[in-house]
Protein backbone atom coordinates (compact mmCIF):
# COMPACT_ATOMS: atom_id res chain seq x y z
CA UNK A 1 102.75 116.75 120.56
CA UNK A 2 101.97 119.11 117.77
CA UNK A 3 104.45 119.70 115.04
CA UNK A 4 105.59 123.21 114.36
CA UNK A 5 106.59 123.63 110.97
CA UNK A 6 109.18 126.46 111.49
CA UNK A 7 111.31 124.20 113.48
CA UNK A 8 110.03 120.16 113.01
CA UNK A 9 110.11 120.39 109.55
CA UNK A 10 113.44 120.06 107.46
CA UNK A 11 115.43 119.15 104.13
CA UNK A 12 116.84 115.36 103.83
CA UNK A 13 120.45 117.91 103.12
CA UNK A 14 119.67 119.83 106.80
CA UNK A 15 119.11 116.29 108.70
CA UNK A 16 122.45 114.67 107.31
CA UNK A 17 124.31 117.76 108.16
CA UNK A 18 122.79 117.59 111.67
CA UNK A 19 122.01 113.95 112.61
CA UNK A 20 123.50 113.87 115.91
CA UNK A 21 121.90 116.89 117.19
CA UNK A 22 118.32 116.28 115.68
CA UNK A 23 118.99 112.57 117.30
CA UNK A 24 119.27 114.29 120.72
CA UNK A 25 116.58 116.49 119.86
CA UNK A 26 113.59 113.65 119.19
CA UNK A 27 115.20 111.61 121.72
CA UNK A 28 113.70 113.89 124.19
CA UNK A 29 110.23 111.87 124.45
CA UNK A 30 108.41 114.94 124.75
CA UNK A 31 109.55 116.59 121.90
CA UNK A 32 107.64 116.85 117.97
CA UNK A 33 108.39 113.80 115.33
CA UNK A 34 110.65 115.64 112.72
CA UNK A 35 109.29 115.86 109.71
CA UNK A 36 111.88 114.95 106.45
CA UNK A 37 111.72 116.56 103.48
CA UNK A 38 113.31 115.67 99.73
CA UNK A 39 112.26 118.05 97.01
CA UNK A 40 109.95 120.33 99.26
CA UNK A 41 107.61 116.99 99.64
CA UNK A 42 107.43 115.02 102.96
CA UNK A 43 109.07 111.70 102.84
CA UNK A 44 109.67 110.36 105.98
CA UNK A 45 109.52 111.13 110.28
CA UNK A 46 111.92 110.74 112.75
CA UNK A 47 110.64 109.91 116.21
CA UNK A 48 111.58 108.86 119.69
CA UNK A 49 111.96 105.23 120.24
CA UNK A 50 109.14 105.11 123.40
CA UNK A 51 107.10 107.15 120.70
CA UNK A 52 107.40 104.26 117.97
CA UNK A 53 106.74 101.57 120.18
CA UNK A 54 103.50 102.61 122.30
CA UNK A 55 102.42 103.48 118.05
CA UNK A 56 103.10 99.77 117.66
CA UNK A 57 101.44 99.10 120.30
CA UNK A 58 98.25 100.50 119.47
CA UNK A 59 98.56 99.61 116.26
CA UNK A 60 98.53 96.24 117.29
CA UNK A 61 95.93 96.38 119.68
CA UNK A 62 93.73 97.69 116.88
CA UNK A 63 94.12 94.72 115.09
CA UNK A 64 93.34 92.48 117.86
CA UNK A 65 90.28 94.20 118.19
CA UNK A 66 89.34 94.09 114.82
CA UNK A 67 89.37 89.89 115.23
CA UNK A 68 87.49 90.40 118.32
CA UNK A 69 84.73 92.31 116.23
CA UNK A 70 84.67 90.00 113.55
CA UNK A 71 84.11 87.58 115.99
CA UNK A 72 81.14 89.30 117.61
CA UNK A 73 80.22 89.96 114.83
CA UNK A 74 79.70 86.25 113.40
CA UNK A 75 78.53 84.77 116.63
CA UNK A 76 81.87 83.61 117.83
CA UNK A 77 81.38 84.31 121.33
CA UNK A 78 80.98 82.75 124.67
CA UNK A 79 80.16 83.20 127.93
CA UNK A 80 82.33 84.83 130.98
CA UNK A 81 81.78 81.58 133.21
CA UNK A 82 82.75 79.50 129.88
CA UNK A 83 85.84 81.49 129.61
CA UNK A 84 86.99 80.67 133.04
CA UNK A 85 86.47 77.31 132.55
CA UNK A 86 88.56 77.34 129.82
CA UNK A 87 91.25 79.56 131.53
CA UNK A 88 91.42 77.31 134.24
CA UNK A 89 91.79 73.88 132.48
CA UNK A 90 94.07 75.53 130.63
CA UNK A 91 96.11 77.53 133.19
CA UNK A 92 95.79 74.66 135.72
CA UNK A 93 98.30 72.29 134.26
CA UNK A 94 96.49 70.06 132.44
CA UNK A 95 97.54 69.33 128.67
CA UNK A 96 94.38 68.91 126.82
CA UNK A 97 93.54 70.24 123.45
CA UNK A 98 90.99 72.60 123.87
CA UNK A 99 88.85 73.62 121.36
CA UNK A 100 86.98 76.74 121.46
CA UNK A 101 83.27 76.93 120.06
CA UNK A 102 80.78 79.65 120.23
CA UNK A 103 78.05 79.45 122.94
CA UNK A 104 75.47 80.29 120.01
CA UNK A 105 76.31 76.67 118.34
């Protein structure tokens, strides 16, 4: 989606007069984020709700991948076959308390 400035950018006084219609208009999922202006300086973006979430999303998964880095990155790992172990004890019904450790330990 690329923003065109003619049209996805406008004044906070433009996007009260028109909520409804600009509303509609991101609500299209293929259509721009609007850009909002106060005092000819951007302030804030309106976008389609699908839009916001799959940016949570990722957002998100970023983070979980950060852990997963740090992780590697400190020798917190283990094996595949160690991880289904764990999966299935876990998965399979039986309460236990199951404490992950690193393969490397």
């Amino acid at each position: 989606m690329m923003i065109n400035l003619a049209r996805d950018l406008k004044p906070i006084s433009y996007v009260k007069a028109h909520t409804t219609e600009i509303v509609k208009y991101v609500g299209d999922s293929k259509a721009p984020p609007v850009v909002i202006t106060q005092n000819g300086e951007a302030k804030a973006v309106i976008i389609d709700i699908e839009s916001y979430q799959k940016t949570i999303n990722a957002v998100n998964l970023a983070k979980l991948l950060s852990f997963g880095g740090k992780d590697i990155k400190n020798g917190n790992i283990i094996t595949h076959e160690n991880a289904k172990k764990i999966f299935e004890r876990t998965l399979g019904g039986k309460k236990r308390n199951i404490n992950v450790k690193s393969d490397r330990q």
